[in-house]
Protein backbone atom coordinates (compact mmCIF):
# COMPACT_ATOMS: atom_id res chain seq x y z
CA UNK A 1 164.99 56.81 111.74
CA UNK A 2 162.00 56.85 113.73
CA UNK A 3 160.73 53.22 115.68
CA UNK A 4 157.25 51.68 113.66
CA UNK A 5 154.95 52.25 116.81
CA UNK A 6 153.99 48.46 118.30
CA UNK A 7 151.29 47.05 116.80
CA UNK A 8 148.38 45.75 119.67
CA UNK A 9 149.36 42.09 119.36
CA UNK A 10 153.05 42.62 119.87
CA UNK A 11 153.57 42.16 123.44
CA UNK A 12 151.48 39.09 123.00
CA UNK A 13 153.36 37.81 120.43
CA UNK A 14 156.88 38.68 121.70
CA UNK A 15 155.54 36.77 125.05
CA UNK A 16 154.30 33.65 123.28
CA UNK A 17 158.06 33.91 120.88
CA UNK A 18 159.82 33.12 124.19
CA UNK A 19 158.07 30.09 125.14
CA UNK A 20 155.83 28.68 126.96
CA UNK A 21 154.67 31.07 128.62
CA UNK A 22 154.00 31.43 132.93
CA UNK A 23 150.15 32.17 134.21
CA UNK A 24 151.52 35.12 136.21
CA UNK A 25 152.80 36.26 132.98
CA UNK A 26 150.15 35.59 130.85
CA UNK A 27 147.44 36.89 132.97
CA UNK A 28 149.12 40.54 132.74
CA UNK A 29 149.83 40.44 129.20
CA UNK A 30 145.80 39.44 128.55
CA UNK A 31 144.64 42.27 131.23
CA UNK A 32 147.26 45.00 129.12
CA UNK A 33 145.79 44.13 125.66
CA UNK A 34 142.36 44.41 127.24
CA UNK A 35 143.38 47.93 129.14
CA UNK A 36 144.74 49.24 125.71
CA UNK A 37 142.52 47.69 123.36
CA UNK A 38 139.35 46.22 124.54
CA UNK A 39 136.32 46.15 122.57
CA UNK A 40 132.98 47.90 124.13
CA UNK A 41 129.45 46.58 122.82
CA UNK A 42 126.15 46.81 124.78
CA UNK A 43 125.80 43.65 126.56
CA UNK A 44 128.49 44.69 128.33
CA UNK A 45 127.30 47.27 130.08
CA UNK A 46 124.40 44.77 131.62
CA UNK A 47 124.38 42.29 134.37
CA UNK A 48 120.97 41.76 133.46
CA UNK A 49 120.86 37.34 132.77
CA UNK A 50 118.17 38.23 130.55
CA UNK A 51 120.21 40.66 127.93
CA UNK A 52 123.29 38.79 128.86
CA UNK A 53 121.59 35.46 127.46
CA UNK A 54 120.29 37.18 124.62
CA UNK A 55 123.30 38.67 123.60
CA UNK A 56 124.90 35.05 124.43
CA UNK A 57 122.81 33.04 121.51
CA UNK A 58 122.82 35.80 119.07
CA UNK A 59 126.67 35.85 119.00
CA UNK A 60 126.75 32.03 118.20
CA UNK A 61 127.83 31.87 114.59
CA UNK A 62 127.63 35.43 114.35
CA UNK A 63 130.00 38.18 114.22
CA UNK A 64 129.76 40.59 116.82
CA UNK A 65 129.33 43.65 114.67
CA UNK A 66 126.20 42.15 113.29
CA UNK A 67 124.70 41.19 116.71
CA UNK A 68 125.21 45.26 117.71
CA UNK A 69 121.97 46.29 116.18
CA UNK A 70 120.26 43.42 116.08
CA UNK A 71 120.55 43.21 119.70
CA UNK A 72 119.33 46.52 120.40
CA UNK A 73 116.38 46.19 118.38
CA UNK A 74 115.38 42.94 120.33
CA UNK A 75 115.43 44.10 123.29
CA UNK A 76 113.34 47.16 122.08
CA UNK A 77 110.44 44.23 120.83
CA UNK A 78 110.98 42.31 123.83
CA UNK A 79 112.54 44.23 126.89
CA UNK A 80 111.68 40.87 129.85
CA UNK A 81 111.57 37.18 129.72
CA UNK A 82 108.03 37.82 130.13
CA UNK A 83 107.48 39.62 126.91
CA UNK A 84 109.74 37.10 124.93
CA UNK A 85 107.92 34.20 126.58
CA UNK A 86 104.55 35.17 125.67
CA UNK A 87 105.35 36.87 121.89
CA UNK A 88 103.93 35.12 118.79
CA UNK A 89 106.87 32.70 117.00
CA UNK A 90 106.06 34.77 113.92
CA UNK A 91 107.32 38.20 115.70
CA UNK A 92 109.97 36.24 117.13
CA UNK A 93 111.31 35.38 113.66
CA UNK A 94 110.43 38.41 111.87
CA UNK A 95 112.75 40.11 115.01
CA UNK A 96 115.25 37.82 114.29
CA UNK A 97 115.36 38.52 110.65
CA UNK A 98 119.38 38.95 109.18
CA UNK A 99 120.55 36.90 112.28
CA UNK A 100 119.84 33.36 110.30
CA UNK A 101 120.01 30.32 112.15
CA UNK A 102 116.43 30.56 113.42
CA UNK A 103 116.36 27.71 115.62
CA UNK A 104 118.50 29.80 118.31
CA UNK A 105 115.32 32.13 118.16
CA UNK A 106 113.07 29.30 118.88
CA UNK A 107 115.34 28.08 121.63
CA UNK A 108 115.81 31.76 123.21
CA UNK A 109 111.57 32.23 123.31
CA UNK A 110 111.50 28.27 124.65
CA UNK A 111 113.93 28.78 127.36
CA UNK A 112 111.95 32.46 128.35
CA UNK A 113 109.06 30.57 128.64
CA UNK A 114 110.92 27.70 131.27
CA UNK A 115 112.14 30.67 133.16
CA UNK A 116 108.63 32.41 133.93
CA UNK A 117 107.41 28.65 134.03
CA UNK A 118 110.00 27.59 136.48
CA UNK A 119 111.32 30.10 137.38
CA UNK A 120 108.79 33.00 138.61
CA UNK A 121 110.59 34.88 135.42
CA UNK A 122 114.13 35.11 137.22
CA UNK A 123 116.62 33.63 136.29
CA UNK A 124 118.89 31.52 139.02
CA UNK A 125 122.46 32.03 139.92
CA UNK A 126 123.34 28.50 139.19
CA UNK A 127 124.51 26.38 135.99
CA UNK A 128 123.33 23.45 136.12
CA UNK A 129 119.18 25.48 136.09
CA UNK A 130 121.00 27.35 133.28
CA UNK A 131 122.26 24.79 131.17
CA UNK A 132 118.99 23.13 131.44
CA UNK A 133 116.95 25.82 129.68
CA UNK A 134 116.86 25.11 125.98
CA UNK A 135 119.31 25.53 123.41
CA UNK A 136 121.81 26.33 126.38
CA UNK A 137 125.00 24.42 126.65
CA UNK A 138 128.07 24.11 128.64
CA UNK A 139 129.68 27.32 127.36
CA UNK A 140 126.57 29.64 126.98
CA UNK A 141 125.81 28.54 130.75
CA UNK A 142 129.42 29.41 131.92
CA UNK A 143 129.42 32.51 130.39
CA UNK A 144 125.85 33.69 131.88
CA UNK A 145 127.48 32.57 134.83
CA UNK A 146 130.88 34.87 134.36
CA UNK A 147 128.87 38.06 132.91
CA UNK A 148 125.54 38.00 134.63
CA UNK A 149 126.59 36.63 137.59
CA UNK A 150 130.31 37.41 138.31
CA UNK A 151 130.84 33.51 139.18
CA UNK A 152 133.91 31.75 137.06
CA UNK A 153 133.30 28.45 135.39
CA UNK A 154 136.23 27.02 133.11
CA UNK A 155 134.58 28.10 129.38
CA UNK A 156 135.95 28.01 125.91
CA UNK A 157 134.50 29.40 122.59
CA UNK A 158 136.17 30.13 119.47
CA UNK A 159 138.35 33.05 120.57
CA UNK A 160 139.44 31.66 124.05
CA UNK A 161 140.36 29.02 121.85
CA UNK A 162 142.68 30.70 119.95
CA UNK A 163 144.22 32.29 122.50
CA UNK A 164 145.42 29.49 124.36
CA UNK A 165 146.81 27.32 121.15
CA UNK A 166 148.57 29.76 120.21
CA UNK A 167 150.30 30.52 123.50
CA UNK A 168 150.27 27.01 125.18
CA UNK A 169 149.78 24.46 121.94
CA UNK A 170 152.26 26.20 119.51
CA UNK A 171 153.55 23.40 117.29
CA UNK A 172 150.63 20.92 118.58
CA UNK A 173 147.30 19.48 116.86
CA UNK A 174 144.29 17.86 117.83
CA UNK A 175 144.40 19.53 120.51
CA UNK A 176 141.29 18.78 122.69
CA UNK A 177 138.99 21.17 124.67
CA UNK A 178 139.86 19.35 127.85
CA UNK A 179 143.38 20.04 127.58
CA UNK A 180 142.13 23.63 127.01
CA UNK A 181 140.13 23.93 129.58
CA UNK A 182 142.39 22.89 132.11
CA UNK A 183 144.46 25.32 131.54
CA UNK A 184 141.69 28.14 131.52
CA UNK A 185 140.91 26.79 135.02
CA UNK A 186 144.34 27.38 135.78
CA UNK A 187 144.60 30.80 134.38
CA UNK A 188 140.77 32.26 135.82
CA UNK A 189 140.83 35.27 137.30
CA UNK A 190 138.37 34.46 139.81
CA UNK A 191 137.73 37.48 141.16
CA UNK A 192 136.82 39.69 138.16
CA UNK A 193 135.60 36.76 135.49
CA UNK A 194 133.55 39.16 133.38
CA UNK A 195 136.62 41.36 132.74
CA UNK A 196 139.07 38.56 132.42
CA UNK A 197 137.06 36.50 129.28
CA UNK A 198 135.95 39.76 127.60
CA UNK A 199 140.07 40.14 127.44
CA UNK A 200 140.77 36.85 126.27
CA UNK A 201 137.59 37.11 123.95
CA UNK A 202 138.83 40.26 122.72
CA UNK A 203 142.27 39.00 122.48
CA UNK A 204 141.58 36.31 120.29
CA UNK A 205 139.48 38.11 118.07
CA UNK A 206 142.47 40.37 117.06
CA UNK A 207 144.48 37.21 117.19
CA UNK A 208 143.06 35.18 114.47
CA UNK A 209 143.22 38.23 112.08
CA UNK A 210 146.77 38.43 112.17
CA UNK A 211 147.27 34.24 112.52
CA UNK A 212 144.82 32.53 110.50
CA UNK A 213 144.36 29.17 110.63
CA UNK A 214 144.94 28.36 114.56
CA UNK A 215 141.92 26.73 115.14
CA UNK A 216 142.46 24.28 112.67
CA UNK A 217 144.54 22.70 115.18
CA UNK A 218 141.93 22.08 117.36
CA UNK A 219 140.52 18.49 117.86
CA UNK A 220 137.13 19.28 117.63
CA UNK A 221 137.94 21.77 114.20
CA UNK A 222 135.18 21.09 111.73
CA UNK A 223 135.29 22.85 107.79
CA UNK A 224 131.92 23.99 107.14
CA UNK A 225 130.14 22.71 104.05
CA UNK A 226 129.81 25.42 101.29
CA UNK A 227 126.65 27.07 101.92
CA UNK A 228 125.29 27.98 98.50
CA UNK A 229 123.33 25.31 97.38
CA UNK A 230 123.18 23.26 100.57
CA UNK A 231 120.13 22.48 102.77
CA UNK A 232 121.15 24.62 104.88
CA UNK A 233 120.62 27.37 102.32
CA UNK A 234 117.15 26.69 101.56
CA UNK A 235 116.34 25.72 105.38
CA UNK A 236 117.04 29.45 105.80
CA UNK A 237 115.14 30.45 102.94
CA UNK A 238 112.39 28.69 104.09
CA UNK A 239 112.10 30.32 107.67
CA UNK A 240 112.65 33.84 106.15
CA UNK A 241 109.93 33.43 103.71
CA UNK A 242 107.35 32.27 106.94
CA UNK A 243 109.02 35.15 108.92
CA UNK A 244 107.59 37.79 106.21
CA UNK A 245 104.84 35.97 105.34
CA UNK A 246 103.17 34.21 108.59
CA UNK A 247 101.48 31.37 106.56
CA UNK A 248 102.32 29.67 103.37
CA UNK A 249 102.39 26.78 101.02
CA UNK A 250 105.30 25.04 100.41
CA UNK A 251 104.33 25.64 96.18
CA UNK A 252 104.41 29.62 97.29
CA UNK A 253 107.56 29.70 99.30
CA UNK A 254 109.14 27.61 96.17
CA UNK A 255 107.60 30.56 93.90
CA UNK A 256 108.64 33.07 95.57
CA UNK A 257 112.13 31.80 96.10
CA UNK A 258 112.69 30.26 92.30
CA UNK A 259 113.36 27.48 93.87
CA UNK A 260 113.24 24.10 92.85
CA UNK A 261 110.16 22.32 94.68
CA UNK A 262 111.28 19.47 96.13
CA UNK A 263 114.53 21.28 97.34
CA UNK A 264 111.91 23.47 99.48
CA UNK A 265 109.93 20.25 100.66
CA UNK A 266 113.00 18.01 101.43
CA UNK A 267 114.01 21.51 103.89
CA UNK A 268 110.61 21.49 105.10
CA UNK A 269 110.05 18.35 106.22
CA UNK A 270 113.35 18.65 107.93
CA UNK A 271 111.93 21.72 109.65
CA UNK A 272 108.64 20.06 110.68
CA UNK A 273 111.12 17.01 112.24
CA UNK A 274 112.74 19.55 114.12
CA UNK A 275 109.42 21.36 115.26
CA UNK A 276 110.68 24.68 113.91
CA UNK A 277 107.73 24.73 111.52
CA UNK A 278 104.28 23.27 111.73
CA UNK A 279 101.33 22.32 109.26
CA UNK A 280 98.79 24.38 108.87
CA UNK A 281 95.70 22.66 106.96
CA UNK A 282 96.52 20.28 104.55
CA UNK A 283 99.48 22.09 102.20
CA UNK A 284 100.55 25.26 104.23
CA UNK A 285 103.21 25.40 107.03
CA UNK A 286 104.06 28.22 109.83
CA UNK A 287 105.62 29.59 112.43
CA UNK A 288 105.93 26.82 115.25
């Protein structure tokens, strides 16, 4: 009888079965998944901060085979900071269009604009300027850090996460980010970062199809409302309706959408709170 050929987790898995396991050990068994079985996508083929941040918000809450053409096609509107910084909000979110979550387009023009503001339209090698832009946190800095700029900061996102309950938190929960972290301090390959968390990124995604669940065990775990019906639903509807449209009335958008009326106004006075829309006259809204 012939052997079932291993499957790409199974060295990680057998590793893990054993115990906890050593960083010497775990490094090579993340590199030999990657060297077998890493993932290739566009933005990494760039050290350019500006790609490398705009792939960097458009994966946030999106899965990566969705960002590959979106991403291209961005970059084809708005090749520089420059171009981004200076583009109308309304071709901003028409470009943005099937991504949802508009407000990291906002964010991603706002924080071109600070960098040819504040930055003569480079970007500097240095977190803290990074994390400073808008709509940038701690992780999106670190990894503009790791993939622009080949410098390793301690980062964890949803993958890395996964990876390192699963090998170091087995039977644990609430298991905190700082607790994480350390140990992806520990375990940085500080000489190639870029490589090392597109392996662990790339590790975990594989990971959590085979064991769901694992990030429920993290502290900072959230269940997402259902999204049909919410407020986030018609927050979305609202911003895709201005991104095809420019200019509209709230009674239009509600038209157009069957919606109910006051479900549209209660999302867009939310939006105007926010500044992701503004009033127009007396009864339309746009674009910010």
């Amino acid at each position: 009888m012939s052997k079932q050929p291993k499957k790409p987790l199974d060295p990680f898995l057998s590793l893990c079965a054993r115990g906890r396991p050593s960083v010497r050990s775990f490094r090579a068994c993340v590199r030999r998944f990657y060297r077998d079985h890493g993932r290739s996508f566009a933005w990494r083929n760039t050290r350019d901060p500006y790609r490398v941040l705009v792939s960097e918000v458009m994966l946030q809450q999106t899965q990566a085979d969705r960002v590959v053409p979106k991403f291209r096609e961005f970059l084809k509107r708005f090749p520089s900071w420059r171009s981004l910084a200076q583009a109308s909000s309304a071709d901003v979110m028409r470009a943005w269009q099937g991504l949802g979550y508009y407000r990291r387009a906002f964010n991603l023009q706002r924080a071109a604009q600070a960098v040819v503001r504040d930055h003569h339209g480079r970007l500097p090698a240095d977190a803290e300027a990074i994390r400073g832009l808008p709509g940038v946190g701690s992780y999106t800095a670190g990894a503009v850090c790791a993939f622009a700029f080949g410098v390793g900061l301690p980062i964890v996102e949803t993958n890395i996460r996964s990876v390192y309950l699963y090998a170091f938190f087995p039977r644990r929960r609430s298991v905190s980010d700082g607790e994480i972290l350390a140990l992806v301090e520990a375990t940085l390959d500080v000489a190639a970062p870029r490589e090392w968390y597109y392996a662990l990124m790339d590790l975990g995604s594989e990971l959590k199809k085979e064991k769901r669940g694992i990030n429920s065990r993290s502290k900072h775990h959230t269940k997402q409302s259902p999204y049909h019906g919410s407020n986030r639903q018609a927050r979305a509807a609202v911003l895709k309706a201005l991104a095809e449209r420019g200019t509209s009335s709230e009674r239009r958008i509600a038209q157009l959408l069957g919606a109910d009326p006051e479900r549209v106004g209660r999302a867009v006075d939310g939006l105007l709170r926010e500044g992701l829309v503004r009033r127009v006259g007396r009864s339309s809204i746009a674009p910010p």
